[in-house]
Protein backbone atom coordinates (compact mmCIF):
# COMPACT_ATOMS: atom_id res chain seq x y z
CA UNK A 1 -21.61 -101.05 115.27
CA UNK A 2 -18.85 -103.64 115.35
CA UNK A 3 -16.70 -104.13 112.66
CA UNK A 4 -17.06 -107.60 110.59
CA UNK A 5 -13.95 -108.49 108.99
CA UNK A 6 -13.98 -110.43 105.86
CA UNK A 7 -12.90 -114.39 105.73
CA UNK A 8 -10.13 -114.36 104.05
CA UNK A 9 -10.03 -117.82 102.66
CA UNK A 10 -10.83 -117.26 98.82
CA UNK A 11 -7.51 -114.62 98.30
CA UNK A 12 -5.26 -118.06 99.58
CA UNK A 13 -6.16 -119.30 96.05
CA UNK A 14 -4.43 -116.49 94.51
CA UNK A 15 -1.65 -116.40 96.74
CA UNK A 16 1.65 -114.24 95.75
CA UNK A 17 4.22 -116.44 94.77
CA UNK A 18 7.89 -115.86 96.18
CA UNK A 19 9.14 -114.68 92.72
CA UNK A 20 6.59 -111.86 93.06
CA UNK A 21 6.62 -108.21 94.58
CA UNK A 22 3.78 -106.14 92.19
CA UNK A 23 0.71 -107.47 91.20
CA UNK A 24 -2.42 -105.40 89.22
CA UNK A 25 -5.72 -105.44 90.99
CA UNK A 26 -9.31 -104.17 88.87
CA UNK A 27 -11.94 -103.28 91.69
CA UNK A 28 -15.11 -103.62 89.63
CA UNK A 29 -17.95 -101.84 91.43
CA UNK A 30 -21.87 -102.50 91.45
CA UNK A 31 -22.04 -98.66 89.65
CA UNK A 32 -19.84 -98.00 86.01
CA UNK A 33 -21.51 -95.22 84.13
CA UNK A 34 -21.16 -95.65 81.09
CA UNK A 35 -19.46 -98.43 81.35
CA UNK A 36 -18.80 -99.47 77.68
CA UNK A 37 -16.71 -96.42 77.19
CA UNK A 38 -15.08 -97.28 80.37
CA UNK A 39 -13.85 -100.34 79.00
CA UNK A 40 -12.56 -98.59 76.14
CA UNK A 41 -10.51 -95.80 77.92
CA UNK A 42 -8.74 -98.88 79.72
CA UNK A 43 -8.08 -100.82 76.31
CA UNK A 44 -6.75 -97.69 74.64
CA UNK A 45 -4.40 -96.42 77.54
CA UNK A 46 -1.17 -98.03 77.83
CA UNK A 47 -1.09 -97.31 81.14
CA UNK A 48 -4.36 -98.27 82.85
CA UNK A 49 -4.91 -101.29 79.80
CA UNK A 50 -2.03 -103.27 82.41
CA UNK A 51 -4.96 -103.66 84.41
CA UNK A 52 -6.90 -105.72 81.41
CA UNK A 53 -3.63 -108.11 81.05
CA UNK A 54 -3.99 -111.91 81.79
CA UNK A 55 -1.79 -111.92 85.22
CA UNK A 56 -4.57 -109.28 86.31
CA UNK A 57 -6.53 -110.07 89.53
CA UNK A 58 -10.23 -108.73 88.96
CA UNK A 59 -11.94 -108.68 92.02
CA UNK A 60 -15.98 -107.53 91.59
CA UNK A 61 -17.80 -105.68 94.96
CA UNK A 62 -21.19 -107.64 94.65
CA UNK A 63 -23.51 -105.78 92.00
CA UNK A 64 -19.85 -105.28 90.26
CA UNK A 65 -20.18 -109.07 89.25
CA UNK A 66 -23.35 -107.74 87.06
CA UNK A 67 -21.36 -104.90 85.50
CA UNK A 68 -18.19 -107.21 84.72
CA UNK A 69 -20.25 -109.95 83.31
CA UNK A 70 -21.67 -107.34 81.00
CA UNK A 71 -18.64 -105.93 80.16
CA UNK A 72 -17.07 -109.58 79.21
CA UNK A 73 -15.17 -109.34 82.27
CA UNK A 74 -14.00 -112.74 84.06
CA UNK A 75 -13.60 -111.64 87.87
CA UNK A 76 -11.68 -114.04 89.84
CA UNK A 77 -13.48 -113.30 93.16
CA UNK A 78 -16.55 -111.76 94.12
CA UNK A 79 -16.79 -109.86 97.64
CA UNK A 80 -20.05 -108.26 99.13
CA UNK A 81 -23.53 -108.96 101.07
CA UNK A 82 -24.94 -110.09 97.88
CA UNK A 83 -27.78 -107.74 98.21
CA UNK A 84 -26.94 -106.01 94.85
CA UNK A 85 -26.05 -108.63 92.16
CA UNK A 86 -29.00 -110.66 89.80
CA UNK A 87 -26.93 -113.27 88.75
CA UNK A 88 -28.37 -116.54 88.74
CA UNK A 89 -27.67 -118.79 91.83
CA UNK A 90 -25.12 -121.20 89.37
CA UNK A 91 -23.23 -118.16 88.60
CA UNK A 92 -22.42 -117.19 92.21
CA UNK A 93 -21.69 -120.75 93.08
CA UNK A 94 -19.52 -121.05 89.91
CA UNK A 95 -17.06 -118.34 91.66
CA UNK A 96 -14.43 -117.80 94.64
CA UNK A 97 -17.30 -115.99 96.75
CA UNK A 98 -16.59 -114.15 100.06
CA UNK A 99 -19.93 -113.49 101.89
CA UNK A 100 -20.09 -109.95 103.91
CA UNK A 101 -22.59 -109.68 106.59
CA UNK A 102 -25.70 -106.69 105.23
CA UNK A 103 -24.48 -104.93 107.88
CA UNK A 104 -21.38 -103.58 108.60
CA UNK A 105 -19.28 -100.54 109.28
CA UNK A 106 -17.69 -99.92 105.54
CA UNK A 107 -18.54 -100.56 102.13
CA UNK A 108 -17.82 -103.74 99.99
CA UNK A 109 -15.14 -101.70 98.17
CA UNK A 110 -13.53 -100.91 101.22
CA UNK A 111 -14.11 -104.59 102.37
CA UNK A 112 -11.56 -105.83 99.45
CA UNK A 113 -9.17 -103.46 100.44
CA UNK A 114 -8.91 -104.04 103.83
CA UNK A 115 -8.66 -107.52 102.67
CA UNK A 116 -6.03 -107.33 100.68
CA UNK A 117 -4.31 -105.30 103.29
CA UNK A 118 -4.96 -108.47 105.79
CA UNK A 119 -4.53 -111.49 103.20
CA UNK A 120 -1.00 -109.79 102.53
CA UNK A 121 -0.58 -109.65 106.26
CA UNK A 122 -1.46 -112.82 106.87
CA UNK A 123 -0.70 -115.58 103.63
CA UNK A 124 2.83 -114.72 103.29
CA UNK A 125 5.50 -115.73 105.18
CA UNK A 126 8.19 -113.44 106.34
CA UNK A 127 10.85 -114.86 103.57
CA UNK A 128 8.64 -113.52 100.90
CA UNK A 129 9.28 -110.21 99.68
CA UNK A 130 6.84 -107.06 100.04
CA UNK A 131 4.04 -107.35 97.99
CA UNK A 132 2.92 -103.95 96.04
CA UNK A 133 -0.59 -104.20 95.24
CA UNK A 134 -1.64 -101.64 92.55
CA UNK A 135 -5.72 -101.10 92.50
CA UNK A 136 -7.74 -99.45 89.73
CA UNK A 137 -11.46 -99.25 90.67
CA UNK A 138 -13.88 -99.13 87.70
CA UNK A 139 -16.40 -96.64 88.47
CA UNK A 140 -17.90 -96.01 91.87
CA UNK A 141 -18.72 -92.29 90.69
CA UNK A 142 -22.35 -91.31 89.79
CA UNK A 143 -25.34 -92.75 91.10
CA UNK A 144 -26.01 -92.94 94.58
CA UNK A 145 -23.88 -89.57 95.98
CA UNK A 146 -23.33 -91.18 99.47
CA UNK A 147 -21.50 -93.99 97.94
CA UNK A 148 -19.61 -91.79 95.35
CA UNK A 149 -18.27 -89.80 98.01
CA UNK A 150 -17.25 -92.54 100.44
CA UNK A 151 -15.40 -94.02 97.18
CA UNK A 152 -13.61 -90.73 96.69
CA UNK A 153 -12.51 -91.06 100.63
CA UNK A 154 -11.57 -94.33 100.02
CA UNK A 155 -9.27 -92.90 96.60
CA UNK A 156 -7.54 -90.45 99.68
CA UNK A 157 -7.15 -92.86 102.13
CA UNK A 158 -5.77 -95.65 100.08
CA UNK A 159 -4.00 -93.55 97.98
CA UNK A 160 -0.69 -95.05 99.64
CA UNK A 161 -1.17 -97.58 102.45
CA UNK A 162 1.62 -99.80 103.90
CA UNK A 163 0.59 -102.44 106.38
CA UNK A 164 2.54 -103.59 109.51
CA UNK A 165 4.90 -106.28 107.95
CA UNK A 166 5.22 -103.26 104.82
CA UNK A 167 3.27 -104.52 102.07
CA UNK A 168 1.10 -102.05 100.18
CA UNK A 169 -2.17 -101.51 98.40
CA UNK A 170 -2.05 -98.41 96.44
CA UNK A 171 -5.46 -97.23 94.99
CA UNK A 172 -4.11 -95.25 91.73
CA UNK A 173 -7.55 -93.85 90.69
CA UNK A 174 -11.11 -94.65 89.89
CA UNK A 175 -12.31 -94.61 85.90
CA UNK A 176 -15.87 -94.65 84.51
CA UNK A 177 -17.36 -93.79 81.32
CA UNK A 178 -16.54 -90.21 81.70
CA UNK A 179 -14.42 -89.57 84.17
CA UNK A 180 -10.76 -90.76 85.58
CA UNK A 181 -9.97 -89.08 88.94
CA UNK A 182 -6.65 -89.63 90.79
CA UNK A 183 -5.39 -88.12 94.98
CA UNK A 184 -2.16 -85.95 94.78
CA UNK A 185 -0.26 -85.90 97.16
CA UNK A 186 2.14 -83.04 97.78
CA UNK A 187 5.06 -82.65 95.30
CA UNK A 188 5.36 -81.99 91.48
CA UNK A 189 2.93 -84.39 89.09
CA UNK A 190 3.61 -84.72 85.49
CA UNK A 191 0.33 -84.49 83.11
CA UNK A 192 1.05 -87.85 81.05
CA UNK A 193 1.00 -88.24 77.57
CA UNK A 194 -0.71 -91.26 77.66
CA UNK A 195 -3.60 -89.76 79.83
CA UNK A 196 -4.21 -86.89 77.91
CA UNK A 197 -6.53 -88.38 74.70
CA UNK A 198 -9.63 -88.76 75.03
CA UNK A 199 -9.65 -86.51 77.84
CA UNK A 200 -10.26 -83.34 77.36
CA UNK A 201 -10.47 -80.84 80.54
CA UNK A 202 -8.79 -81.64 83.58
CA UNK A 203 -10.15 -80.20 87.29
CA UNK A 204 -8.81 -79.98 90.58
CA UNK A 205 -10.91 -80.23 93.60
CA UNK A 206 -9.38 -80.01 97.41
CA UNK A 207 -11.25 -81.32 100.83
CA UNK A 208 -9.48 -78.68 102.96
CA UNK A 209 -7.43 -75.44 102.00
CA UNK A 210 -4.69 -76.42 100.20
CA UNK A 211 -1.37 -73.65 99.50
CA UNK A 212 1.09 -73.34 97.14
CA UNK A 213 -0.66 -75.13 94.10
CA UNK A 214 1.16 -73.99 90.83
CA UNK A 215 -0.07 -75.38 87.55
CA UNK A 216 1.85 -74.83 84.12
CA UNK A 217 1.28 -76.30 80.99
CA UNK A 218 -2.36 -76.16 81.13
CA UNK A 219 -4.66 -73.26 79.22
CA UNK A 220 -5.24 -71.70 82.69
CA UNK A 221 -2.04 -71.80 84.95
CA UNK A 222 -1.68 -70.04 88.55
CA UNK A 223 1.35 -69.76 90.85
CA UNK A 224 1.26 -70.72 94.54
CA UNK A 225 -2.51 -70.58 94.55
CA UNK A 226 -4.73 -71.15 97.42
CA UNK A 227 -7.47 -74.00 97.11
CA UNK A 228 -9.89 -74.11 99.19
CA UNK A 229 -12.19 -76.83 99.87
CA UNK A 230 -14.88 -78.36 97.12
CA UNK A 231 -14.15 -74.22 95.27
CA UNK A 232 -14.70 -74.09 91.55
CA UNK A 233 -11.66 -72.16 91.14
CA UNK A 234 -9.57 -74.81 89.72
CA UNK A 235 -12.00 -77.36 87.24
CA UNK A 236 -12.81 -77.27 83.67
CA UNK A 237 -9.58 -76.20 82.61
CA UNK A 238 -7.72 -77.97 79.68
CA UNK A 239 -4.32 -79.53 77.92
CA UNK A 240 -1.94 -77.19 75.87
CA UNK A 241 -0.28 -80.57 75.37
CA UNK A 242 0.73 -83.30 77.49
CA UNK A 243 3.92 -81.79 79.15
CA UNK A 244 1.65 -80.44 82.18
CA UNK A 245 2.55 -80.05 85.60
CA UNK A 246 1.14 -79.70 88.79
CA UNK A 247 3.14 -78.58 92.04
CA UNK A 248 1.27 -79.15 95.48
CA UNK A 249 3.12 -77.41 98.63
CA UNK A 250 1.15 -79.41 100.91
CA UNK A 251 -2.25 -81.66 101.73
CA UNK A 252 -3.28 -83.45 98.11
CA UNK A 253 -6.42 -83.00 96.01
CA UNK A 254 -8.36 -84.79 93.63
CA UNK A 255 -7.23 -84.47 90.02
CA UNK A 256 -10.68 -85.03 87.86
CA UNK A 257 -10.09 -85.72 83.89
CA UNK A 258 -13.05 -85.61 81.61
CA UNK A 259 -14.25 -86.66 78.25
């Protein structure tokens, strides 16, 4: 199939200003389990609640406009086929809409971040610094399993991506009701304080076989363990207190917290 790219004319209204290099981005997808409880792991973190402040950009992937209207969410733009949201016509028109063709090579989640990736590309001029785009997607686990895994592709991919002219989009996890899972890339990752309540286990979950993973401050730890792919070796374990750590010697995997 050939790729349709989204119009990018709705981001120009939101355009970075040259005093700018970060911004917040909340992806709101058409699936949140649990989505109520979703809302409150993001109000009660002081890390993730920066993506509930006012100079947050909430951009909704079609049926997400249904899940952040419920949620008393005000998304800025709405992105998709339209095939998934029942909101009322006045509702749709009453928004910055960008219209997706039904068919198409990637998902409406992926749609935003590609344009993101091509709005930064292309709406700033070369005199304005990089622009860091930090994205939290809300939800996009449970439901249909085909989407939930393309969304955890999308976590991998995106983790870290820096476009031609260097700006980046940097996809820093996906939260629901239940669950908040973040990519690791190699290196050493703290276990942080502010992540640890409400969740209480912690998993690890690798797409290929991944060496030397050493975990310490955690009730189970291991030293330069092998991971191999989707293995139950590594989930359901749980905090001795927040001072974890986590040493990758190469690849990345998924880090899965749980209520």
């Amino acid at each position: 199939m050939t790729k349709h790219l989204p119009d990018l004319t709705s981001f120009k209204k939101f355009k970075t200003s040259k005093e700018t290099t970060s911004r917040k981005i909340l992806l709101v997808t058409a699936f949140v389990e649990n989505g109520t409880s979703a809302l409150a792991l993001l109000k009660q973190s002081q890390i993730l609640g920066q993506f509930l402040s006012s100079d947050t950009l909430i951009i909704v992937a079609d049926g997400g406009l249904d899940v952040a209207m419920n949620l008393g969410l005000n998304p800025h733009i709405v992105v998709g086929d339209m095939d998934s949201s029942k909101m009322p016509k006045s509702v749709l028109e009453s928004l910055s809409t960008i219209k997706l063709p039904v068919e198409k090579d990637f998902s409406d989640t992926e749609a935003i971040l590609m344009a993101l990736l091509g709005y930064i590309d292309s709406d700033i001029g070369s005199d304005i610094p990089t622009v860091s785009s930090q994205v939290l997607i809300l939800g996009g686990l449970g439901g249909r399993l085909d989407h939930s895994l393309a969304n955890l592709g999308i976590l991998q991919r995106y983790n870290h991506v820096v476009s031609d002219q260097g700006s980046i989009v940097e996809v820093i996890g996906l939260l629901d009701g239940n669950n908040f899972v973040q990519w690791l890339e190699p290196g050493v990752h703290t276990v942080n304080k502010d992540l640890c309540p409400p969740f209480n286990s912690i998993g690890f979950a690798a797409l290929e076989e991944v060496k030397g993973v050493t975990l310490t401050g955690l009730k189970y730890s291991t030293e330069n363990a092998t991971l191999m792919p989707l293995s139950s070796f590594a989930i359901s374990n749980s905090f001795l207190d927040c001072d974890g750590k986590i040493t990758i010697a190469e690849k990345g995997l998924f880090a899965i917290r749980t209520l």
